[in-house]
PDB file of N, CA and C in Angstrom:
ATOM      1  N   UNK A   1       7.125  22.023   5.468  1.00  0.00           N
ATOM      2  CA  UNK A   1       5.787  21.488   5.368  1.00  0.00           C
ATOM      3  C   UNK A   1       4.957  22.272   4.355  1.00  0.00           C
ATOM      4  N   UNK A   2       5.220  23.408   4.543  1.00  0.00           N
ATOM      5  CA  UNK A   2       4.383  24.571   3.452  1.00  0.00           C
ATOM      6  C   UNK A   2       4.752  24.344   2.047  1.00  0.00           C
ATOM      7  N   UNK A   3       6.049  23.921   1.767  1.00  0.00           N
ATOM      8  CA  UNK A   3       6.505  23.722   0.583  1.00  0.00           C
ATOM      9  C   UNK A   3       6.020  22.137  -0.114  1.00  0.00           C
ATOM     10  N   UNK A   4       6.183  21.551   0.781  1.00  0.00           N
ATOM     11  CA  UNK A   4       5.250  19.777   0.530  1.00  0.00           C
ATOM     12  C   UNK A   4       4.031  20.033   0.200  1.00  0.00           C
ATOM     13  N   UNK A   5       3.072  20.619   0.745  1.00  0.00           N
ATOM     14  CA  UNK A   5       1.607  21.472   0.549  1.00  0.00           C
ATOM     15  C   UNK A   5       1.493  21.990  -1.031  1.00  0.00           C
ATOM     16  N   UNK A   6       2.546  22.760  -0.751  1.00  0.00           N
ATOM     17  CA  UNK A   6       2.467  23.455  -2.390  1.00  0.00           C
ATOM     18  C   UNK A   6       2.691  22.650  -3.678  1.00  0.00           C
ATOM     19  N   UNK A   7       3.719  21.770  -3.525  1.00  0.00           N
ATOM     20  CA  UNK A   7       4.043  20.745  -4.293  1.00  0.00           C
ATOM     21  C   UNK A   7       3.161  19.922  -4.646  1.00  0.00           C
ATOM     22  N   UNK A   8       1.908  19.845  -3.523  1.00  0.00           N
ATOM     23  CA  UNK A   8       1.104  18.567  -3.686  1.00  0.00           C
ATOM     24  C   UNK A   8       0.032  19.431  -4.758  1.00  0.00           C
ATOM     25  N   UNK A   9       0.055  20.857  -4.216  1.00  0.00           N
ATOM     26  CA  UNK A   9      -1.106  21.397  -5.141  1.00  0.00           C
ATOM     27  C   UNK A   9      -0.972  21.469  -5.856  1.00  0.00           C
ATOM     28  N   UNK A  10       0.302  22.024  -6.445  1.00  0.00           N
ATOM     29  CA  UNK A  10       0.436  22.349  -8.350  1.00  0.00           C
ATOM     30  C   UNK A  10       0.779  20.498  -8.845  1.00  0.00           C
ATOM     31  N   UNK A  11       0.844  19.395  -8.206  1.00  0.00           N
ATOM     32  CA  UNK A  11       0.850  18.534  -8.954  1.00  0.00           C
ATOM     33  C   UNK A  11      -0.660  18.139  -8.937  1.00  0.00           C
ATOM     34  N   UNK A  12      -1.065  18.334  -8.063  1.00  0.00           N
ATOM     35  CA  UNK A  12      -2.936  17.905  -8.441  1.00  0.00           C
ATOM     36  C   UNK A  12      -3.510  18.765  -9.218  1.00  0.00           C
ATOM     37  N   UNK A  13      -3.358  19.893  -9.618  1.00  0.00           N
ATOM     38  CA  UNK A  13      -3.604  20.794 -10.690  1.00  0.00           C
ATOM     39  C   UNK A  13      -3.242  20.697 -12.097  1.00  0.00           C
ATOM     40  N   UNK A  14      -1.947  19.879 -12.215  1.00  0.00           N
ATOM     41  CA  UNK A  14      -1.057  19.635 -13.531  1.00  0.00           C
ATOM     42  C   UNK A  14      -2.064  18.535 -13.677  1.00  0.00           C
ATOM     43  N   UNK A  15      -2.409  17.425 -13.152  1.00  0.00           N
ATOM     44  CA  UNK A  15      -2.992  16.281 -13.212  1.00  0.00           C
ATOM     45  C   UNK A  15      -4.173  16.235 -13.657  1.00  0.00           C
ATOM     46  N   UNK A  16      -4.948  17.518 -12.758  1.00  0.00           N
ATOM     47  CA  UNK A  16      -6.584  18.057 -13.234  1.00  0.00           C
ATOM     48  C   UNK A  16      -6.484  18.285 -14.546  1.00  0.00           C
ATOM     49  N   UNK A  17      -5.309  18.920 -15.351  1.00  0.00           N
ATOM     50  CA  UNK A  17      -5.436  19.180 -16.394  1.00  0.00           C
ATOM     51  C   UNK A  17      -5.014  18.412 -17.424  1.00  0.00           C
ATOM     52  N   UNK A  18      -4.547  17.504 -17.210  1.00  0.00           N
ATOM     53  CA  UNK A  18      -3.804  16.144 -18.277  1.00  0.00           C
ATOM     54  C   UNK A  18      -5.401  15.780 -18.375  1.00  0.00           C
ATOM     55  N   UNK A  19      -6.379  15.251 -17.133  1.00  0.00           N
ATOM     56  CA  UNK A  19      -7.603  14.472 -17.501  1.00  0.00           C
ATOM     57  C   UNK A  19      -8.222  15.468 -18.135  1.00  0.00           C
ATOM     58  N   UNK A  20      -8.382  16.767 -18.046  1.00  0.00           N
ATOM     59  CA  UNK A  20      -9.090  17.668 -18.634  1.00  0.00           C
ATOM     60  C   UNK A  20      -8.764  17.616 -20.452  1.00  0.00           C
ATOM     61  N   UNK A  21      -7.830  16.978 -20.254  1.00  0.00           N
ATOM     62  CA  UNK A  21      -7.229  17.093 -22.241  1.00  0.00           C
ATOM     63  C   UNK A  21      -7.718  15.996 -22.350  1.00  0.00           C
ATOM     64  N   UNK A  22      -7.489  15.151 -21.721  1.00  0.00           N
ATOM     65  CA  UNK A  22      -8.029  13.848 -22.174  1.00  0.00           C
ATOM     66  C   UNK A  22      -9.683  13.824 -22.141  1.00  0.00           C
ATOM     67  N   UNK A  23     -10.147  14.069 -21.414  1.00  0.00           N
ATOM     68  CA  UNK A  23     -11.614  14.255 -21.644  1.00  0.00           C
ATOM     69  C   UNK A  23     -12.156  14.934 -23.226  1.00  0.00           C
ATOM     70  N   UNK A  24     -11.158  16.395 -23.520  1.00  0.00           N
ATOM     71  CA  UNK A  24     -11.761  17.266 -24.399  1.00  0.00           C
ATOM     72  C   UNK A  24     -11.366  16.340 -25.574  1.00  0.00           C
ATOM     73  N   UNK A  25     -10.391  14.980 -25.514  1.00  0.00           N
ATOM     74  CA  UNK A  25     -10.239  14.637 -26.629  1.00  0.00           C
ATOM     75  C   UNK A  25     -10.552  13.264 -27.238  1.00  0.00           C
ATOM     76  N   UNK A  26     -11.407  12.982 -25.754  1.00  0.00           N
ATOM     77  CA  UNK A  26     -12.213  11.829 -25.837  1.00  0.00           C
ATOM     78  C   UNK A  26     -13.614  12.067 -26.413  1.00  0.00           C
ATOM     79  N   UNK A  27     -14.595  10.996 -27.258  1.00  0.00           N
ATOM     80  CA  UNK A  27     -15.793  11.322 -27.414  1.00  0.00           C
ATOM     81  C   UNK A  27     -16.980  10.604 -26.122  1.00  0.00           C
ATOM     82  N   UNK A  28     -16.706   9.641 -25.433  1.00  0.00           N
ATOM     83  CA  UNK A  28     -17.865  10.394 -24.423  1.00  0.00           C
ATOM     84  C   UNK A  28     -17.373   9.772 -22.799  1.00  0.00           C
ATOM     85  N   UNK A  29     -18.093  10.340 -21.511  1.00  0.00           N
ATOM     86  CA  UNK A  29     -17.641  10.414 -20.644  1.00  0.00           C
ATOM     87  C   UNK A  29     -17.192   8.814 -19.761  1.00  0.00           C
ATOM     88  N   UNK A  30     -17.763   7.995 -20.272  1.00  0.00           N
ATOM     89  CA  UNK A  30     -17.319   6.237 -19.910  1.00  0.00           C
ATOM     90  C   UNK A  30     -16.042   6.222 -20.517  1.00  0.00           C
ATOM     91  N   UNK A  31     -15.497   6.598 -21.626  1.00  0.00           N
ATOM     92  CA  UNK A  31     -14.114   6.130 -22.258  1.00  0.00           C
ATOM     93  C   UNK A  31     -13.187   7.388 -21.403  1.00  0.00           C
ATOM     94  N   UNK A  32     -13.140   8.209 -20.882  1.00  0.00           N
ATOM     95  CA  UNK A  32     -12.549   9.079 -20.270  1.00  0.00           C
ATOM     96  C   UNK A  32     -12.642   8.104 -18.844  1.00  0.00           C
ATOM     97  N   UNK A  33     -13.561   8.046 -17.819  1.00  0.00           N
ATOM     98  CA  UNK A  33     -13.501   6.926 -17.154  1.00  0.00           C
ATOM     99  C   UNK A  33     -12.496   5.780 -16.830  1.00  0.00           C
ATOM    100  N   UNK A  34     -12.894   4.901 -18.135  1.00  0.00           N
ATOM    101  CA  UNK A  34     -12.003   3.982 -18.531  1.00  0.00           C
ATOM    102  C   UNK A  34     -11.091   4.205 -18.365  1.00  0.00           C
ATOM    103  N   UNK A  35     -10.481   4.844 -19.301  1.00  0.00           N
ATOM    104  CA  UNK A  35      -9.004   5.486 -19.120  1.00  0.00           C
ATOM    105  C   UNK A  35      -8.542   6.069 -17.787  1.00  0.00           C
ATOM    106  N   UNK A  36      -9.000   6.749 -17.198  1.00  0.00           N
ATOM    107  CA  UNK A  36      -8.704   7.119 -15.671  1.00  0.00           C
ATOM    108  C   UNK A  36      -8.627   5.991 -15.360  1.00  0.00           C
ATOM    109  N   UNK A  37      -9.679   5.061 -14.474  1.00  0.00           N
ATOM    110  CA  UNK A  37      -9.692   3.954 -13.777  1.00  0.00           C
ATOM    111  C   UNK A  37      -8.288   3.173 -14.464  1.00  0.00           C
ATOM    112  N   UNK A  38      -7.850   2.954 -15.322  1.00  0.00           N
ATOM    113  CA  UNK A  38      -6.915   1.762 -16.173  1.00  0.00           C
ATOM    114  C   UNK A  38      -5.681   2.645 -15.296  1.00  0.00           C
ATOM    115  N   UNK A  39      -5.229   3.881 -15.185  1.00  0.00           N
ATOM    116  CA  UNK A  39      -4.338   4.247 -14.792  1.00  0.00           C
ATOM    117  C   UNK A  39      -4.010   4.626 -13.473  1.00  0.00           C
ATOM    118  N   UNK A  40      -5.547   4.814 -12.261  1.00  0.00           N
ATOM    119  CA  UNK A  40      -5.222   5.035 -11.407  1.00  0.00           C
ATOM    120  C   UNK A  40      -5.113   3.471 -10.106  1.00  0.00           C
ATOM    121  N   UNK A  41      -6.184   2.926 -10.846  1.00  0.00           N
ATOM    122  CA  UNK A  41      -5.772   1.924 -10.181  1.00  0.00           C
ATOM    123  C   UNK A  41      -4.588   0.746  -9.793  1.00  0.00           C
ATOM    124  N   UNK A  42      -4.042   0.741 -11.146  1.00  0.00           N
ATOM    125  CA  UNK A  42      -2.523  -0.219 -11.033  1.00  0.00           C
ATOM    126  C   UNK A  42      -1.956   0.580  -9.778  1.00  0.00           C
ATOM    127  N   UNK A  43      -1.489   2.135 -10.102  1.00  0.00           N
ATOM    128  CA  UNK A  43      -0.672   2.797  -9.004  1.00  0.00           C
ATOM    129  C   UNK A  43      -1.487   2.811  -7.776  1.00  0.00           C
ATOM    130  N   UNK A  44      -2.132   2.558  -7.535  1.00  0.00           N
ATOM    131  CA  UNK A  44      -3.011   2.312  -6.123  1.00  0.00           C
ATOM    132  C   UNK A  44      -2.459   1.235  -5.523  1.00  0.00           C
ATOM    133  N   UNK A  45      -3.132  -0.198  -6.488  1.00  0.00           N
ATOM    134  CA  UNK A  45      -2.691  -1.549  -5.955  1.00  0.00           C
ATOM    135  C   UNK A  45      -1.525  -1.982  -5.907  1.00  0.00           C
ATOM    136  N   UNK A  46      -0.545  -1.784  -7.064  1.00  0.00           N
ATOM    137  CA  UNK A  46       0.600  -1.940  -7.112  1.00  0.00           C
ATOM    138  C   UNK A  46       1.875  -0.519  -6.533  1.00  0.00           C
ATOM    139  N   UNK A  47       1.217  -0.821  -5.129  1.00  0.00           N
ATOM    140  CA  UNK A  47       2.268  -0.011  -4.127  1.00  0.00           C
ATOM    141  C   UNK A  47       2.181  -0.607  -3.201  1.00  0.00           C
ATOM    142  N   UNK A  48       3.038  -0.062  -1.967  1.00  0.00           N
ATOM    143  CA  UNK A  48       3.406  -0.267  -0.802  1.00  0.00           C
ATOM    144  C   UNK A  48       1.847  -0.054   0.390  1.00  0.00           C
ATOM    145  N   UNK A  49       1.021   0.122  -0.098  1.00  0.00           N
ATOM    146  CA  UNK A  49       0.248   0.787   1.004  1.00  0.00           C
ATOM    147  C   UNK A  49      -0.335  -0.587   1.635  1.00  0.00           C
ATOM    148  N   UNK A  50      -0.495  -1.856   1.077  1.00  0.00           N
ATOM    149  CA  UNK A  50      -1.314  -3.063   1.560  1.00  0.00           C
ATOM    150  C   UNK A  50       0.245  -3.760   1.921  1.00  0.00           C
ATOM    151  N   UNK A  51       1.236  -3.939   1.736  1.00  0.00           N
ATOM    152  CA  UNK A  51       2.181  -4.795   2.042  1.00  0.00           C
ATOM    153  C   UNK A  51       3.905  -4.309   2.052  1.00  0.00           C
ATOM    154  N   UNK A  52       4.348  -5.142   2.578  1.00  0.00           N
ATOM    155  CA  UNK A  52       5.847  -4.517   2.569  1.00  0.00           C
ATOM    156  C   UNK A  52       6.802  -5.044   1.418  1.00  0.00           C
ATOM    157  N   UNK A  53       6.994  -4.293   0.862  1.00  0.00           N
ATOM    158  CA  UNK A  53       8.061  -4.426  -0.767  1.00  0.00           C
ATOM    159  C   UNK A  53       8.988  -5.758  -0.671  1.00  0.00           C
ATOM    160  N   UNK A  54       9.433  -5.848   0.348  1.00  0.00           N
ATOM    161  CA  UNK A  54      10.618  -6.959   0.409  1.00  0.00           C
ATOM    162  C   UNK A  54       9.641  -8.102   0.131  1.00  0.00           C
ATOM    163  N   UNK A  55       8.546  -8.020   0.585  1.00  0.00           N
ATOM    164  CA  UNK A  55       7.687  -9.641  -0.060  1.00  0.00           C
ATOM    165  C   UNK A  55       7.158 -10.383  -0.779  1.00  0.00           C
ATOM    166  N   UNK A  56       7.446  -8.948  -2.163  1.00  0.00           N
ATOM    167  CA  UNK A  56       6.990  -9.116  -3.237  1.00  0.00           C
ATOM    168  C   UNK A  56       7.692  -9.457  -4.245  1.00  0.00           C
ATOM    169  N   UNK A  57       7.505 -10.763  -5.213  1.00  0.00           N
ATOM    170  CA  UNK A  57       8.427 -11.061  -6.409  1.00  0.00           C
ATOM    171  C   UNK A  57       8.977 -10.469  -7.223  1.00  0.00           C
ATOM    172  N   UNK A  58      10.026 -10.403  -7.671  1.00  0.00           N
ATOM    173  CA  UNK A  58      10.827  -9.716  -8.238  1.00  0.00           C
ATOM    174  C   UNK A  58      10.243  -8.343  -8.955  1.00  0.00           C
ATOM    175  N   UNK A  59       9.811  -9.065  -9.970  1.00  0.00           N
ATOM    176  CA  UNK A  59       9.047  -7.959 -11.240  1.00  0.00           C
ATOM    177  C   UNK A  59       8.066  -6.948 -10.852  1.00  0.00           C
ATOM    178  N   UNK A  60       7.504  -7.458  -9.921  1.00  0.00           N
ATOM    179  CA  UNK A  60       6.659  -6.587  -8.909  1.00  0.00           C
ATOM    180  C   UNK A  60       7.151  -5.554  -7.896  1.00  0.00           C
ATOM    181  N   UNK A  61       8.424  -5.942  -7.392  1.00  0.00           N
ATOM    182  CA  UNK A  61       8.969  -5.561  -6.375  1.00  0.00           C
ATOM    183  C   UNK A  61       9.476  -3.895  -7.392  1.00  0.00           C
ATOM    184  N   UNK A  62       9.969  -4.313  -8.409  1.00  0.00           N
ATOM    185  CA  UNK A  62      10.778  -3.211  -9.219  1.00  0.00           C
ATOM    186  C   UNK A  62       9.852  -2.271  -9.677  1.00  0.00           C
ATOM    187  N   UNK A  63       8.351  -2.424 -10.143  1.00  0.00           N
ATOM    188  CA  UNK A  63       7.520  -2.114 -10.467  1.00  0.00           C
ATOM    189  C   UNK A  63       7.191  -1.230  -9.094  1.00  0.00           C
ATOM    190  N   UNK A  64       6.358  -1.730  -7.839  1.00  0.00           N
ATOM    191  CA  UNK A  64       6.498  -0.459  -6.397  1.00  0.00           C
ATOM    192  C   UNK A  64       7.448   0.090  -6.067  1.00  0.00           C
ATOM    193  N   UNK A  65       8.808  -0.165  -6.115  1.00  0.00           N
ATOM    194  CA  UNK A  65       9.777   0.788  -6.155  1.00  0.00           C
ATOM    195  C   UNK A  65      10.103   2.079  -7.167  1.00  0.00           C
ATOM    196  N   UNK A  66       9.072   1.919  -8.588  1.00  0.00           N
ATOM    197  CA  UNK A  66       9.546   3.183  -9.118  1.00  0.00           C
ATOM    198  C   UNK A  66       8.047   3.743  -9.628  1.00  0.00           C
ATOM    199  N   UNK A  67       6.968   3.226  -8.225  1.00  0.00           N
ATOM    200  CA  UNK A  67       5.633   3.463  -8.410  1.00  0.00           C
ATOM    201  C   UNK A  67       5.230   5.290  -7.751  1.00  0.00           C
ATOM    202  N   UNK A  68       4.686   6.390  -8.436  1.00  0.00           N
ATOM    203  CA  UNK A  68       4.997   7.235  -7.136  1.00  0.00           C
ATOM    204  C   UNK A  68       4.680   7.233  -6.116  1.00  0.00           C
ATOM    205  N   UNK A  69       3.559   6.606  -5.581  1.00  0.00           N
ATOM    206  CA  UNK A  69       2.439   6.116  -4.699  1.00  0.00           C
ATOM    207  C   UNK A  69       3.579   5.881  -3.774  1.00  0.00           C
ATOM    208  N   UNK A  70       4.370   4.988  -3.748  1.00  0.00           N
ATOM    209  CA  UNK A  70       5.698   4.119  -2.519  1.00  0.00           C
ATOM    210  C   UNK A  70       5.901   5.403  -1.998  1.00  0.00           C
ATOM    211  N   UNK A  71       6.897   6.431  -2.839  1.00  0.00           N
ATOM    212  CA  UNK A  71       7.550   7.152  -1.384  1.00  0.00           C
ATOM    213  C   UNK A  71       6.817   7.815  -1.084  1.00  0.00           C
ATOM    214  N   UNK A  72       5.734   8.529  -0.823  1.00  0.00           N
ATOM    215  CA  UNK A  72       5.123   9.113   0.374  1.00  0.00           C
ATOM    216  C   UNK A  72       5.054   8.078   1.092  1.00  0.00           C
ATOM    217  N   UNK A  73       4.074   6.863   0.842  1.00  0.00           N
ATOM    218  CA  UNK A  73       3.715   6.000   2.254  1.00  0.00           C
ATOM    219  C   UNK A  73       5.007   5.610   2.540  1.00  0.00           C
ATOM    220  N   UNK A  74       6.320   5.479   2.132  1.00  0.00           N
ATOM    221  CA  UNK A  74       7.353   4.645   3.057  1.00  0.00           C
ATOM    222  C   UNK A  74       7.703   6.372   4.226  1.00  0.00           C
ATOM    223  N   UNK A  75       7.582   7.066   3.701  1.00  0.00           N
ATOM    224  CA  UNK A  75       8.068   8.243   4.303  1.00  0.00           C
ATOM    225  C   UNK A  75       7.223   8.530   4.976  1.00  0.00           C
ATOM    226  N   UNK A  76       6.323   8.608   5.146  1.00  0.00           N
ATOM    227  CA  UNK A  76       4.558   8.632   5.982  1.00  0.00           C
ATOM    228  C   UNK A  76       4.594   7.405   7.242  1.00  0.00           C
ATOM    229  N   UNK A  77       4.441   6.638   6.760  1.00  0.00           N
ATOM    230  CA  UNK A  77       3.751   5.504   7.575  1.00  0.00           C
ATOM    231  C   UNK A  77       4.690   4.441   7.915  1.00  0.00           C
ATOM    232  N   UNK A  78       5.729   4.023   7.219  1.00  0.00           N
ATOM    233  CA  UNK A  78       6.729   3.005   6.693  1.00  0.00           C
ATOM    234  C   UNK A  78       8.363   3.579   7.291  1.00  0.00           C
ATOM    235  N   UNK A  79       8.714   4.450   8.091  1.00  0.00           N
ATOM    236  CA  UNK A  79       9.968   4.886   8.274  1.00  0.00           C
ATOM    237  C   UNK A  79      10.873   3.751   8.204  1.00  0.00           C
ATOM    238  N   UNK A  80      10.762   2.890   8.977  1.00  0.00           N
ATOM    239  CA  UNK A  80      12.203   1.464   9.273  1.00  0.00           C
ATOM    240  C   UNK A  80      12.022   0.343   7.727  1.00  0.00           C
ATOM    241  N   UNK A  81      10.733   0.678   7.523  1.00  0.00           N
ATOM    242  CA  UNK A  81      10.555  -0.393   5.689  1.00  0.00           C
ATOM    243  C   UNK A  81      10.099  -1.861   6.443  1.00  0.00           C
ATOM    244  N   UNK A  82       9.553  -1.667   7.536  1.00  0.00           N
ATOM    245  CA  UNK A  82       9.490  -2.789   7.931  1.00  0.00           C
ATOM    246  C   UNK A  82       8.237  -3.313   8.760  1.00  0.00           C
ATOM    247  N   UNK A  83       7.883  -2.116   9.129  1.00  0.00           N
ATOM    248  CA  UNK A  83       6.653  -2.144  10.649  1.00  0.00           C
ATOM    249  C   UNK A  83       5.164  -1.598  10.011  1.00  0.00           C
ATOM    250  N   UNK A  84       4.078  -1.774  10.392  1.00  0.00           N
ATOM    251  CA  UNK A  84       3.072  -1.181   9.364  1.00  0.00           C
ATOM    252  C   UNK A  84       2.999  -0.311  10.618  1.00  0.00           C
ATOM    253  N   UNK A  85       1.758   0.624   9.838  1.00  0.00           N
ATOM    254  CA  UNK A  85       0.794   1.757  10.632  1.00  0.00           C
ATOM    255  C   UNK A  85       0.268   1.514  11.960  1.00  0.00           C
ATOM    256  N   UNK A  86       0.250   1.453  13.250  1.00  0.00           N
ATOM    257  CA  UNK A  86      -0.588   1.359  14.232  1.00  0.00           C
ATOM    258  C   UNK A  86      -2.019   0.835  13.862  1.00  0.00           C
ATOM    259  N   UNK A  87      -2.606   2.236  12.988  1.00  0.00           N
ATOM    260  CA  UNK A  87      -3.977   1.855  12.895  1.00  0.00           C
ATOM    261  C   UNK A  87      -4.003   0.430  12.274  1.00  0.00           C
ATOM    262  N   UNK A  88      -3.018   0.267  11.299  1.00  0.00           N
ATOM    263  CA  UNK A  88      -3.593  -0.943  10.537  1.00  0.00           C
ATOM    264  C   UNK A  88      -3.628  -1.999  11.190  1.00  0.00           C
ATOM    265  N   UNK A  89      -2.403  -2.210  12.113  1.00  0.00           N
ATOM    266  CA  UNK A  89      -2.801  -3.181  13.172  1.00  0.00           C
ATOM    267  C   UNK A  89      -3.912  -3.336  13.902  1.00  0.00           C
ATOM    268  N   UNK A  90      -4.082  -1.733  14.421  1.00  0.00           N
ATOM    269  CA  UNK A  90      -5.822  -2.096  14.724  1.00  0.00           C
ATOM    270  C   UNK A  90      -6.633  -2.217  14.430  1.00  0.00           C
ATOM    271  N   UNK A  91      -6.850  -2.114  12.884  1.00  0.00           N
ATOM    272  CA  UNK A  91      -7.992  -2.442  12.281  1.00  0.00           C
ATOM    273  C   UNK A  91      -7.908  -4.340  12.233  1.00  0.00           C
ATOM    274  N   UNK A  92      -6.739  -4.408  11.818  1.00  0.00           N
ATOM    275  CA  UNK A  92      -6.398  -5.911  11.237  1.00  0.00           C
ATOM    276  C   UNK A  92      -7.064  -6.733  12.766  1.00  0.00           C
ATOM    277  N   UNK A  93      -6.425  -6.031  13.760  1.00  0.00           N
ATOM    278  CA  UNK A  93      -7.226  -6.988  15.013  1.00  0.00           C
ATOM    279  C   UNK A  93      -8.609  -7.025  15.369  1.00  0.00           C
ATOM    280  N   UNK A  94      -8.852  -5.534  15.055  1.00  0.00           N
ATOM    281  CA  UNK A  94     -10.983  -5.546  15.395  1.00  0.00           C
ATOM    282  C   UNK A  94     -11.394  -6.599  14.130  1.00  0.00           C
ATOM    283  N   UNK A  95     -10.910  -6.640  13.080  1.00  0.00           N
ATOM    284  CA  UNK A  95     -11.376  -7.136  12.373  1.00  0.00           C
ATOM    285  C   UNK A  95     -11.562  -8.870  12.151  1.00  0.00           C
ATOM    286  N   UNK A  96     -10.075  -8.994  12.144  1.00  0.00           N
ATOM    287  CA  UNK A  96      -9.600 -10.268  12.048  1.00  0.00           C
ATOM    288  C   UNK A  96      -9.226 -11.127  13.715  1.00  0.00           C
ATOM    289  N   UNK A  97      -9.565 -10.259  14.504  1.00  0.00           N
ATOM    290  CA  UNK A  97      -9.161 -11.068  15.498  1.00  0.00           C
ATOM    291  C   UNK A  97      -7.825 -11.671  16.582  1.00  0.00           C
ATOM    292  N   UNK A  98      -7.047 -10.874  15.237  1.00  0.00           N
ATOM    293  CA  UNK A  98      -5.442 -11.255  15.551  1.00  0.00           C
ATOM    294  C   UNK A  98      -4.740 -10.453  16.367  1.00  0.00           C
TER     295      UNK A  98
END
């Protein structure tokens, strides 16, 4: 667990510093922005965290499988690749009713 910890830190640190170059080599702070948002969001949406991989069309499917975002949540939340989160069920029911 200590070693997962550590891993997570020096990659959020390597990361702090990719935007940090990119900032120093951008001219002003909306196009640095831009650029963040353009890259963090695909890997957000286009993962496993809203749906289960098998339901997704092909090109897509290949795309969350070599997204990094997938394996933590299949390894997190997703063990069998098949069942969602508890909570999400319970949210999905306070919410939706179901």
């Amino acid at each position: 667990m200590v070693a997962a910890v550590l891993l997570l830190v020096a990659f959020s640190v390597s990361l702090s510093w990719v935007w940090t170059t990119l900032a120093l080599l951008m001219r002003s702070p909306g196009a640095v922005l831009g650029v963040t948002q353009a890259v963090r969001y695909p890997l957000s949406f286009f993962s496993n965290i809203f749906v289960v991989p098998a339901t997704l069309p092909g090109p897509l499917r290949a795309f969350v499988d070599l997204n990094p975002v997938t394996h933590p949540v299949m390894r997190r939340f997703l063990p069998e690749r098949v069942r969602r989160p508890e909570w999400v069920d319970r949210l999905m029911a306070e919410y939706f009713g179901d």
